[in-house]
PDB file of N, CA and C in Angstrom:
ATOM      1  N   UNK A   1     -21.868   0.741 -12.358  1.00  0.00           N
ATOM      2  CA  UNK A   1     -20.731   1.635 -12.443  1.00  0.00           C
ATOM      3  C   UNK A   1     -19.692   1.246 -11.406  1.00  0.00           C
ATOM      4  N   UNK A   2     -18.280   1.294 -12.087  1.00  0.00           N
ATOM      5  CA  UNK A   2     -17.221   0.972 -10.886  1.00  0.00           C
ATOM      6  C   UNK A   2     -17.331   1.772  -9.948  1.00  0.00           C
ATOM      7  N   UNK A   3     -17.159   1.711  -8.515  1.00  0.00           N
ATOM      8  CA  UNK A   3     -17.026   2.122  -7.318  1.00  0.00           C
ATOM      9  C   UNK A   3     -15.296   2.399  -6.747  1.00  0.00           C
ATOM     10  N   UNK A   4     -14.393   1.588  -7.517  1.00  0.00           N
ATOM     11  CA  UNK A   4     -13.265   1.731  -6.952  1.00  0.00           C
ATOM     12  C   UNK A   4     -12.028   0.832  -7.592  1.00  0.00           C
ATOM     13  N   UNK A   5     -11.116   1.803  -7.809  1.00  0.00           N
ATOM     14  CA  UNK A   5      -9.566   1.052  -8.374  1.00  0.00           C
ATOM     15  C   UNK A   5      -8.572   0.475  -7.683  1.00  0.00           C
ATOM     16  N   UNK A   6      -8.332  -0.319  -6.933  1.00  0.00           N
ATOM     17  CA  UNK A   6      -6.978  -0.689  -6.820  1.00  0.00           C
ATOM     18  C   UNK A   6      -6.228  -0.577  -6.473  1.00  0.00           C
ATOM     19  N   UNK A   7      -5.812  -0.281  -8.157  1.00  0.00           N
ATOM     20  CA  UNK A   7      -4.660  -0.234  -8.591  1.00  0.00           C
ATOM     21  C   UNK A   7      -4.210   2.071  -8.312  1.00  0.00           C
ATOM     22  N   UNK A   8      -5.300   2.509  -8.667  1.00  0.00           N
ATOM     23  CA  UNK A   8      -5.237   3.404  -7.919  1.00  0.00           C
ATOM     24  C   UNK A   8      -5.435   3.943  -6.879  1.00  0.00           C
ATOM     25  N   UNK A   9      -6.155   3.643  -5.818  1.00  0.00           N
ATOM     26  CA  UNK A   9      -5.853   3.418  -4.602  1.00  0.00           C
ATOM     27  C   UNK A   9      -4.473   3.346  -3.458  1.00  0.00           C
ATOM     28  N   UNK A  10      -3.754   2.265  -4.524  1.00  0.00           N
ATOM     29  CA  UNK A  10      -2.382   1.942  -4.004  1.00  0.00           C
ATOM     30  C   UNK A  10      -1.732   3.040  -4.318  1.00  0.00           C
ATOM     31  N   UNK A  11      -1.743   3.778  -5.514  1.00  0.00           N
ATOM     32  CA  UNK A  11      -1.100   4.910  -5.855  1.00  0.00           C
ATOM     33  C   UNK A  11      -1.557   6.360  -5.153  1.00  0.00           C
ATOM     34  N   UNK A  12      -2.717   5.950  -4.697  1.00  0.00           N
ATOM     35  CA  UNK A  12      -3.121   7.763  -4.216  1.00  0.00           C
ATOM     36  C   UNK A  12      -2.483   7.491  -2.879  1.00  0.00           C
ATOM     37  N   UNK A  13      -2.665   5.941  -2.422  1.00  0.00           N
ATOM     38  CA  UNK A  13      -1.820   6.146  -0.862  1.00  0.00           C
ATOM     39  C   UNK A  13      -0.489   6.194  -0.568  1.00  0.00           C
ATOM     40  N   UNK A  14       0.376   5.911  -1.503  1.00  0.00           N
ATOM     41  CA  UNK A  14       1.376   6.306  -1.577  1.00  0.00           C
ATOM     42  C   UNK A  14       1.762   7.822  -1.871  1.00  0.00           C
ATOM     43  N   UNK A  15       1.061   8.315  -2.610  1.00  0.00           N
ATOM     44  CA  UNK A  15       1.282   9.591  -2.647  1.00  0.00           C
ATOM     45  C   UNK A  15       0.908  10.750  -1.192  1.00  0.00           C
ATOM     46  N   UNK A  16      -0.167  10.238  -0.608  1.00  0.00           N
ATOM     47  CA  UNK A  16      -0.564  10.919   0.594  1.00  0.00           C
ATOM     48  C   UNK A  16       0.351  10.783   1.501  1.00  0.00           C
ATOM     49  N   UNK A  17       1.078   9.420   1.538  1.00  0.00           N
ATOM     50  CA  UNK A  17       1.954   9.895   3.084  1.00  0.00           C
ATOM     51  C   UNK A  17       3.305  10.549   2.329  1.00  0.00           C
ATOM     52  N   UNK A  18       3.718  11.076   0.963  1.00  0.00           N
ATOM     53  CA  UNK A  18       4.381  12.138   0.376  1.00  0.00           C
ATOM     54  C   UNK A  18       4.456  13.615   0.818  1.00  0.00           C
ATOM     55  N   UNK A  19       3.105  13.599   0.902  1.00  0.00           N
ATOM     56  CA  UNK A  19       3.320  15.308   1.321  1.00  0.00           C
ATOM     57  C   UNK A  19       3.188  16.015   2.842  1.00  0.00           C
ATOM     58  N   UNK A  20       2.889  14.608   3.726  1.00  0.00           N
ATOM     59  CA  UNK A  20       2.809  14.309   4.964  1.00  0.00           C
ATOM     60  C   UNK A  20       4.272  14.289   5.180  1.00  0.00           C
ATOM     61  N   UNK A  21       4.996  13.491   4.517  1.00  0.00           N
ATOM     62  CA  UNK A  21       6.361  13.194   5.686  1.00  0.00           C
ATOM     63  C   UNK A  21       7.253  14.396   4.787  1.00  0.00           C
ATOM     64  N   UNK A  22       7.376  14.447   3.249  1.00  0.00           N
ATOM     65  CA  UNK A  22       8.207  15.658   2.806  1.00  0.00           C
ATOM     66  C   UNK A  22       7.721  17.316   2.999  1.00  0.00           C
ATOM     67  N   UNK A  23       6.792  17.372   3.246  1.00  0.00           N
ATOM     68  CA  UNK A  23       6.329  18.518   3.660  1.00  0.00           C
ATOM     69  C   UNK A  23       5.566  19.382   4.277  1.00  0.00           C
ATOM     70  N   UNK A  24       4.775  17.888   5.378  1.00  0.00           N
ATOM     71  CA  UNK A  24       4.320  18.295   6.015  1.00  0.00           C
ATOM     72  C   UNK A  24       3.370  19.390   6.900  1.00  0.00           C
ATOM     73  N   UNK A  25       2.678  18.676   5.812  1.00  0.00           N
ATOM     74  CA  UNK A  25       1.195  19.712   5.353  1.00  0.00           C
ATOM     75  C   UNK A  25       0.712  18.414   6.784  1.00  0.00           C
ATOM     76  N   UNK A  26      -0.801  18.902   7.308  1.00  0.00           N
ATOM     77  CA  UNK A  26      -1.746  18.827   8.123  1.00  0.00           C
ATOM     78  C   UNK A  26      -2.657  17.453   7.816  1.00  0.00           C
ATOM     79  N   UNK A  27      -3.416  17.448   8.391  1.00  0.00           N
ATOM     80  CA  UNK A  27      -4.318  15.790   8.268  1.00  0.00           C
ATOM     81  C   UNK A  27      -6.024  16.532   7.400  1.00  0.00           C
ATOM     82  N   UNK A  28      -5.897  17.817   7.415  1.00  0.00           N
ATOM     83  CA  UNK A  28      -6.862  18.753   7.021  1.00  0.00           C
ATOM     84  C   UNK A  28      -6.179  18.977   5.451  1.00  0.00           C
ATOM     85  N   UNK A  29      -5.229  19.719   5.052  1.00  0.00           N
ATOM     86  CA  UNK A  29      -4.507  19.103   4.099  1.00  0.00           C
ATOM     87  C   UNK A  29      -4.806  17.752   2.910  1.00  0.00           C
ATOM     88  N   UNK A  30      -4.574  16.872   3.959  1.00  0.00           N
ATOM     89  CA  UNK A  30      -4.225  15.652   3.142  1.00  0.00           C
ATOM     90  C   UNK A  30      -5.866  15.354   2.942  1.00  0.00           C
ATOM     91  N   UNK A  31      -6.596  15.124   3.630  1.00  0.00           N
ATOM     92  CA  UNK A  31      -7.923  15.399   3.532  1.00  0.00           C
ATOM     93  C   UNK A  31      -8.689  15.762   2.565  1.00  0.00           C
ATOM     94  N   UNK A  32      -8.235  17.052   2.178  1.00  0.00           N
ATOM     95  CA  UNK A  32      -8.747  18.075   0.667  1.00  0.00           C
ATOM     96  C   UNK A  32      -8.163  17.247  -0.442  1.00  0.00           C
ATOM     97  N   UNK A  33      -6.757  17.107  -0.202  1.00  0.00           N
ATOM     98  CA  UNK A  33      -6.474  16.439  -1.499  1.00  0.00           C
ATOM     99  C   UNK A  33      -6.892  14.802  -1.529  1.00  0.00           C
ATOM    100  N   UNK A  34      -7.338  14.547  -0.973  1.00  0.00           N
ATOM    101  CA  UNK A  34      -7.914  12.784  -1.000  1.00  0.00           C
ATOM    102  C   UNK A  34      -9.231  13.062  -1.776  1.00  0.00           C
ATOM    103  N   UNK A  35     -10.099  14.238  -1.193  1.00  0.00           N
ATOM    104  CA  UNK A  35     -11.429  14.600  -1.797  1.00  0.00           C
ATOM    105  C   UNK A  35     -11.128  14.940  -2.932  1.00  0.00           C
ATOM    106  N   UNK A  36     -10.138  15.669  -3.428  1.00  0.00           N
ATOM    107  CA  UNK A  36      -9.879  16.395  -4.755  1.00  0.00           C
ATOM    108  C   UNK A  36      -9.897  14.724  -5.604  1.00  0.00           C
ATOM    109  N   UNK A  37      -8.663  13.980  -5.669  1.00  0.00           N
ATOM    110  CA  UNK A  37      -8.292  12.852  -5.992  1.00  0.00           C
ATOM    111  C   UNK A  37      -9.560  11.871  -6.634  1.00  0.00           C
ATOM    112  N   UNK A  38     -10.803  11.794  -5.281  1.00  0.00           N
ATOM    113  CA  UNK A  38     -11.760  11.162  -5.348  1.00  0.00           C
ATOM    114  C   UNK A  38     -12.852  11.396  -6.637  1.00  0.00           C
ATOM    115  N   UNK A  39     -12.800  13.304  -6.490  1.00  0.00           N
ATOM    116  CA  UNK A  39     -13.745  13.641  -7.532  1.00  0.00           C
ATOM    117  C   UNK A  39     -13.207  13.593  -8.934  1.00  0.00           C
ATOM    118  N   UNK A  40     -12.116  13.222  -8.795  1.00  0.00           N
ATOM    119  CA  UNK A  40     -11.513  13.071 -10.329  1.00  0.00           C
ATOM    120  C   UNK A  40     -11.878  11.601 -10.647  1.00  0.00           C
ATOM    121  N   UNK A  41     -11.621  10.874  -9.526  1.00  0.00           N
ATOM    122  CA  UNK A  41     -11.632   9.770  -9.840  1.00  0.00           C
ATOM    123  C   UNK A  41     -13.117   8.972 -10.259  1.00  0.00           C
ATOM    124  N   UNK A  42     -13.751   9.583  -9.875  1.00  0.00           N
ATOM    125  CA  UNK A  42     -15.480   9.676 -10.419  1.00  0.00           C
ATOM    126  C   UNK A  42     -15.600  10.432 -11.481  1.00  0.00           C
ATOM    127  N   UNK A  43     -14.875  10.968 -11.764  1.00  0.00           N
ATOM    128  CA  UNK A  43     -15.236  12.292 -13.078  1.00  0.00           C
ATOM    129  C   UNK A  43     -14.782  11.341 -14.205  1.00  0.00           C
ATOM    130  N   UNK A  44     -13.347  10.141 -14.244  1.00  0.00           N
ATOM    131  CA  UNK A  44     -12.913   9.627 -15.341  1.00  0.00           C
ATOM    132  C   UNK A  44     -13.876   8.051 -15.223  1.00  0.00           C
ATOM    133  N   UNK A  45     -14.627   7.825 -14.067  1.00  0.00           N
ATOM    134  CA  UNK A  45     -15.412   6.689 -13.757  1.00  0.00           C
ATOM    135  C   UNK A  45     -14.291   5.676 -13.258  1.00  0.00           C
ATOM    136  N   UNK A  46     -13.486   5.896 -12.030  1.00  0.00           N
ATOM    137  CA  UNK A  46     -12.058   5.489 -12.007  1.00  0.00           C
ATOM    138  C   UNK A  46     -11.370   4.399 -12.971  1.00  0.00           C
ATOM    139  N   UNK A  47     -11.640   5.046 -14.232  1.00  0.00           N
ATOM    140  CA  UNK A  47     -10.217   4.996 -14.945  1.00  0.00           C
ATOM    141  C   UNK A  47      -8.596   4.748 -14.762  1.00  0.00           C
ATOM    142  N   UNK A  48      -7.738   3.859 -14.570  1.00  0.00           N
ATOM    143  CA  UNK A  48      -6.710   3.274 -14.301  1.00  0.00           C
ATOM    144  C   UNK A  48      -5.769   5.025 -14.648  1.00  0.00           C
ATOM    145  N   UNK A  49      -5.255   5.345 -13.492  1.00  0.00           N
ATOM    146  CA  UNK A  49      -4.572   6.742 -13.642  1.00  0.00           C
ATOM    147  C   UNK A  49      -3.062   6.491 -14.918  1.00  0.00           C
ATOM    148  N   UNK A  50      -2.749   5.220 -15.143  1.00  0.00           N
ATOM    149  CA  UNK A  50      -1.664   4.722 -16.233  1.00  0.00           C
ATOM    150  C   UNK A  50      -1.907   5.235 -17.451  1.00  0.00           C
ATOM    151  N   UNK A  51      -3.621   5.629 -17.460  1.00  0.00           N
ATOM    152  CA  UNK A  51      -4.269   5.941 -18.821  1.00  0.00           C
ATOM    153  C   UNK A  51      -4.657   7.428 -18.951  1.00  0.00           C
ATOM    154  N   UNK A  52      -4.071   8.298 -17.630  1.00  0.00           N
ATOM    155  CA  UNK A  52      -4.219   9.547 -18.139  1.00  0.00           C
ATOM    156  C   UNK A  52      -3.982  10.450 -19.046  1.00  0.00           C
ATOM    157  N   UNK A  53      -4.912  11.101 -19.850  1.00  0.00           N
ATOM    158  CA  UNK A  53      -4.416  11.943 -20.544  1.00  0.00           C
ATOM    159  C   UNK A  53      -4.679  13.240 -19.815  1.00  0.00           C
ATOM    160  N   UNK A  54      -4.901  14.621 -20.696  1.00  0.00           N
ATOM    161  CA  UNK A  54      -5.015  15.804 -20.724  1.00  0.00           C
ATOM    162  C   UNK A  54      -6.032  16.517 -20.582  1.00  0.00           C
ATOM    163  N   UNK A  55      -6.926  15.641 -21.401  1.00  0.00           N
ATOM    164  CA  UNK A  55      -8.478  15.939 -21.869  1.00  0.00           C
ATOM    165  C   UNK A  55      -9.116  15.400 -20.640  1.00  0.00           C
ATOM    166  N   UNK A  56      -9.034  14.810 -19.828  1.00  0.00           N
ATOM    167  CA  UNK A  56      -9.933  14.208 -19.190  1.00  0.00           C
ATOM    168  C   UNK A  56      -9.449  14.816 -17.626  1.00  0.00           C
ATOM    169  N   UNK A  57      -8.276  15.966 -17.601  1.00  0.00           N
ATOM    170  CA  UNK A  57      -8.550  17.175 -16.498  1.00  0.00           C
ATOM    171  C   UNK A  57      -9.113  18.550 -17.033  1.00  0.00           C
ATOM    172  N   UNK A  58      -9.164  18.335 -18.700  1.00  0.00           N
ATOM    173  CA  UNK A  58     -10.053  19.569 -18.854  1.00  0.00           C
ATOM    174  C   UNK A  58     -11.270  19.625 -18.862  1.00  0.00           C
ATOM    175  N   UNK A  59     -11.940  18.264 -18.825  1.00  0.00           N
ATOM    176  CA  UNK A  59     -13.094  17.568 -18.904  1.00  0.00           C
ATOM    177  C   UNK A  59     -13.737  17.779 -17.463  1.00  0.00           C
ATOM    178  N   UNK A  60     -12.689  17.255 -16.298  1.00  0.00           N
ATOM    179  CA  UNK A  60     -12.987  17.569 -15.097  1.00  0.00           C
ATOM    180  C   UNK A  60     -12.965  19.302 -14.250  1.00  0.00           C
ATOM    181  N   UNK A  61     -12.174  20.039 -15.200  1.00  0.00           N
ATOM    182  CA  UNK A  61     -12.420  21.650 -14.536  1.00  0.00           C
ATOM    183  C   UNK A  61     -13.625  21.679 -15.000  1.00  0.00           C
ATOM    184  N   UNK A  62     -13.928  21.513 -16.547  1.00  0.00           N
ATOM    185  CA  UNK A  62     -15.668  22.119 -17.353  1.00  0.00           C
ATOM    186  C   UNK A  62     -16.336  21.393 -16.304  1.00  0.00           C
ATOM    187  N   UNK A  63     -16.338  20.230 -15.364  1.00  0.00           N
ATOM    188  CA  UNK A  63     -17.178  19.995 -14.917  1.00  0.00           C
ATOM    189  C   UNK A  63     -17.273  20.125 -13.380  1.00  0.00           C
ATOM    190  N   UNK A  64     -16.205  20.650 -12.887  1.00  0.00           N
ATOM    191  CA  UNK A  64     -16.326  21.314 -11.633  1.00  0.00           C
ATOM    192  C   UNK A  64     -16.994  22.527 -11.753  1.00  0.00           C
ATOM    193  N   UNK A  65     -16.702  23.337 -12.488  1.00  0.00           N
ATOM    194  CA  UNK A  65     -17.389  25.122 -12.894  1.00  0.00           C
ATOM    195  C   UNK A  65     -18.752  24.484 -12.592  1.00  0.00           C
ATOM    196  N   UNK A  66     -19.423  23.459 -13.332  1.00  0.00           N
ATOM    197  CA  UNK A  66     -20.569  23.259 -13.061  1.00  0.00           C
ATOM    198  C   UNK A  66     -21.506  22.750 -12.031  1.00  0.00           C
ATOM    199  N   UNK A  67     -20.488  22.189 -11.191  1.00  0.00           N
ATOM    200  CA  UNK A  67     -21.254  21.114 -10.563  1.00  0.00           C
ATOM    201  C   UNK A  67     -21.838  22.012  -9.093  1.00  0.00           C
ATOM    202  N   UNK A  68     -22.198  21.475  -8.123  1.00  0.00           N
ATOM    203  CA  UNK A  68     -23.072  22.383  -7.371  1.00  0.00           C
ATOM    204  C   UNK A  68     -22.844  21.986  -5.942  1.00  0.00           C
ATOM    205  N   UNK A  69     -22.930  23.060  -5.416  1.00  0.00           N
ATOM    206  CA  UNK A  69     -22.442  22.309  -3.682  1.00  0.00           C
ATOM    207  C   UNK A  69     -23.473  21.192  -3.038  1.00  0.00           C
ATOM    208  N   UNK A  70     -22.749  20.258  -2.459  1.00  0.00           N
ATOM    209  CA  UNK A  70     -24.078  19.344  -1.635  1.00  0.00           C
ATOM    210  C   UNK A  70     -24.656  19.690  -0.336  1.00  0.00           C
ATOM    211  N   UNK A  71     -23.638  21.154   0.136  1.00  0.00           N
ATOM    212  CA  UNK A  71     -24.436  21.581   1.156  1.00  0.00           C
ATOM    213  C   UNK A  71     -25.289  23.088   1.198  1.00  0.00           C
ATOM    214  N   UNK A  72     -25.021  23.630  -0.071  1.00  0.00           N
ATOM    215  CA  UNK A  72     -25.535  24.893   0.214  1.00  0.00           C
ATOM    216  C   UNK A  72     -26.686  24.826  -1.475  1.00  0.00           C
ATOM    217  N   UNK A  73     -26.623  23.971  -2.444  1.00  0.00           N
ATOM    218  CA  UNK A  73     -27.137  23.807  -3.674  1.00  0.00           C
ATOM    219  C   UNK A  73     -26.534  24.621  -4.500  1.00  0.00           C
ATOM    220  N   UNK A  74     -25.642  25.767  -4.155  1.00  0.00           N
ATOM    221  CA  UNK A  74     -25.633  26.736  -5.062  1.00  0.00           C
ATOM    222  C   UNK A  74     -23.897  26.245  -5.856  1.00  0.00           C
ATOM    223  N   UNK A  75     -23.160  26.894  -6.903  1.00  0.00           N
ATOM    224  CA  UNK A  75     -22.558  26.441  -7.568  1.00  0.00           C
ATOM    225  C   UNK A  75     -21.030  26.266  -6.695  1.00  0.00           C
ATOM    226  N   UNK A  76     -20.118  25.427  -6.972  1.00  0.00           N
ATOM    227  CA  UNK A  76     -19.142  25.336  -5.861  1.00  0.00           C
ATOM    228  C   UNK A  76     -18.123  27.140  -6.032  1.00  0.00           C
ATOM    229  N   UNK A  77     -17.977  27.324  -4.751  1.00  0.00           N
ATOM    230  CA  UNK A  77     -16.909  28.197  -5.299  1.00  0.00           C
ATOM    231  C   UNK A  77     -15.680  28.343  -5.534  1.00  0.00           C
ATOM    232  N   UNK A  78     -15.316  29.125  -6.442  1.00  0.00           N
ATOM    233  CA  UNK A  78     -14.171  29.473  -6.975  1.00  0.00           C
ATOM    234  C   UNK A  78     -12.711  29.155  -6.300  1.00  0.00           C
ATOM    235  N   UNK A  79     -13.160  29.414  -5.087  1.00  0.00           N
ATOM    236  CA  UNK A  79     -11.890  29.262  -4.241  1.00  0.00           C
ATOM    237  C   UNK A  79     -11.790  27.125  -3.932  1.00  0.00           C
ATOM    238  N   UNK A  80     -12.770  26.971  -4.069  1.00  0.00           N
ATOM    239  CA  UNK A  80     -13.259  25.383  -3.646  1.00  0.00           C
ATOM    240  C   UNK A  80     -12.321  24.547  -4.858  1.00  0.00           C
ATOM    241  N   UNK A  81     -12.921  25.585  -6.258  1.00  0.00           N
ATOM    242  CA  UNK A  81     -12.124  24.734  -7.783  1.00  0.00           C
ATOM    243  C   UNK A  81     -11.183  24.937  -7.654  1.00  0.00           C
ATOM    244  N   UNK A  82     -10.335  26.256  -7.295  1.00  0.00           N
ATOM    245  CA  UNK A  82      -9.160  26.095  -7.482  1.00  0.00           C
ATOM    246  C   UNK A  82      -8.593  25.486  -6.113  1.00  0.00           C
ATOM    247  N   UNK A  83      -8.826  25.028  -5.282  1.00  0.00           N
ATOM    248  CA  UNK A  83      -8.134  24.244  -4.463  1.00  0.00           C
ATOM    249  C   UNK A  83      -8.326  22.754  -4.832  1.00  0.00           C
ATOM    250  N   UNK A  84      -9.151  22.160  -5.431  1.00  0.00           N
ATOM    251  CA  UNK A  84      -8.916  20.957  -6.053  1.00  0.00           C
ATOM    252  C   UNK A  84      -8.569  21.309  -7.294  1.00  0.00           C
ATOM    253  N   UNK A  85      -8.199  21.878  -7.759  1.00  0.00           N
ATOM    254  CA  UNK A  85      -7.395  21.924  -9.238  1.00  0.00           C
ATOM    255  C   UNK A  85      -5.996  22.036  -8.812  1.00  0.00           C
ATOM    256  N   UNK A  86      -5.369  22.211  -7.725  1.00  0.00           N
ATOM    257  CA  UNK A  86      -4.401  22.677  -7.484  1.00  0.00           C
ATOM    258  C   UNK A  86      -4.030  21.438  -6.537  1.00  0.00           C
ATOM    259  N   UNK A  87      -4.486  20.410  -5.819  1.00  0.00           N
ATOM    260  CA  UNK A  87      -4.221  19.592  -5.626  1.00  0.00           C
ATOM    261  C   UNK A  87      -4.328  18.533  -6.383  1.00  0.00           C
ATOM    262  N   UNK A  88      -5.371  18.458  -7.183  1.00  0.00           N
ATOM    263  CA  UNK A  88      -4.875  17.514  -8.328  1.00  0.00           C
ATOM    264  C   UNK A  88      -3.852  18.083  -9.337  1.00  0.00           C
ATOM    265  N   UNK A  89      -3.344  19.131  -9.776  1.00  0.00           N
ATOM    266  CA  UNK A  89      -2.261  19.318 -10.447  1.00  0.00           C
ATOM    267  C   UNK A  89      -0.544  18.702  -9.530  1.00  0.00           C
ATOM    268  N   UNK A  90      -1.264  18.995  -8.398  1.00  0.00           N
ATOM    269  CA  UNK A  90       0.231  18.492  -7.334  1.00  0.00           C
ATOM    270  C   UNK A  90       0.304  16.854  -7.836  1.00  0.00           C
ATOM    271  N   UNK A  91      -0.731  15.760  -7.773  1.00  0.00           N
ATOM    272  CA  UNK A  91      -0.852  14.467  -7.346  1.00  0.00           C
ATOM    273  C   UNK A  91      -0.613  14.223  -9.115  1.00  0.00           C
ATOM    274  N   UNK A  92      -0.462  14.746  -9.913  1.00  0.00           N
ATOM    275  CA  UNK A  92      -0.300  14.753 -11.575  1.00  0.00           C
ATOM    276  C   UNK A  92       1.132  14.658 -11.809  1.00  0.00           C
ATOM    277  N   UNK A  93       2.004  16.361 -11.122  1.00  0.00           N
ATOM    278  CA  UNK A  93       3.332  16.160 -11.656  1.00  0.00           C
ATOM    279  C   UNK A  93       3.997  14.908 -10.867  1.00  0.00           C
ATOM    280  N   UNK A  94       3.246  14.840  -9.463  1.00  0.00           N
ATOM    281  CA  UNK A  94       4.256  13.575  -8.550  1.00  0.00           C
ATOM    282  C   UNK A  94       3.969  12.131  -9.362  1.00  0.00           C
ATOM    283  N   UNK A  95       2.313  12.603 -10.071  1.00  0.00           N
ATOM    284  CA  UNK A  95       2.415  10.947 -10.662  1.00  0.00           C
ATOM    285  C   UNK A  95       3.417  10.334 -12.042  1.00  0.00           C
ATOM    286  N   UNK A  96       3.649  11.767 -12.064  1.00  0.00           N
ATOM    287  CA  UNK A  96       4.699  11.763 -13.649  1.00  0.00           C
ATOM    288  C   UNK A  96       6.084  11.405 -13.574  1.00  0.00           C
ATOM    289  N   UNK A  97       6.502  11.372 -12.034  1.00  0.00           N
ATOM    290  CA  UNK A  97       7.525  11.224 -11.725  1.00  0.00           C
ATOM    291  C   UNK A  97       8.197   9.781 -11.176  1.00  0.00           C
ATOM    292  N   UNK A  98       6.840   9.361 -11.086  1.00  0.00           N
ATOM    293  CA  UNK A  98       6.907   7.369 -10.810  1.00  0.00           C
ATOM    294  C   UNK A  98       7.027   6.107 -11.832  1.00  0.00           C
ATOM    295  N   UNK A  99       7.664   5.978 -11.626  1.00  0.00           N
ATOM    296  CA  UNK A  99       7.546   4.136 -12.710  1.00  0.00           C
ATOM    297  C   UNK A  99       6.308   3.607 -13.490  1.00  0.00           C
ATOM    298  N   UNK A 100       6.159   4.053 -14.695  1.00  0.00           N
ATOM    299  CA  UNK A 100       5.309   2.886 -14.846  1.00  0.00           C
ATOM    300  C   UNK A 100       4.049   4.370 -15.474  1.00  0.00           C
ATOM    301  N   UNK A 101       4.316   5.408 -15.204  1.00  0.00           N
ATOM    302  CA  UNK A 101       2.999   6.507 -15.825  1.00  0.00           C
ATOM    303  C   UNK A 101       3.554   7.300 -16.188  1.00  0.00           C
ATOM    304  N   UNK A 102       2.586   8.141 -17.118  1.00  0.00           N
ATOM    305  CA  UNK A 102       3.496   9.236 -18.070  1.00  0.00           C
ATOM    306  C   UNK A 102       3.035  10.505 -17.509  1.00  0.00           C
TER     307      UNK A 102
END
């Protein structure tokens, strides 16, 4: 199984020092959304982000609801999904807004 893209890579780091220098969110911040980023990026088996569709962040909420904490076993919470749903919805519209992705 792939371990790592690239080509997305180059794109998530460009996007991180985005919300660092325009708005200046925290290193705790940028942090969450790198983790958010990551688990998507395992959820599509990092899949080239050029090839995103729709289905494959609804694919990733059905499978956050499910998945389970690695430190406590029990199911992640609510507040946990929607903070990576909400940072990957941020790193989605900014990616829509670049050259080259839809």
């Amino acid at each position: 199984m792939r371990q790592y893209n690239a080509e997305n890579g180059r794109i998530k780091r460009e996007y991180l020092t985005y919300p660092k220098a325009a708005k200046g969110l925290s290193e705790a911040s940028l942090d969450t959304a790198a983790k958010a980023l990551h688990r998507f990026e395992v959820s599509t088996k990092f899949r080239s982000l050029r090839k995103f569709h729709v289905e494959q962040a609804v694919a990733f909420r059905r499978q956050l609801s499910e998945t389970d904490s690695s430190e406590s076993g029990k199911p992640l919470s609510k507040a946990t999904v929607l903070q990576t749903l909400n940072a990957l919805r941020a790193f989605i519209l900014w990616l829509a807004g670049q050259p080259g992705y839809r």
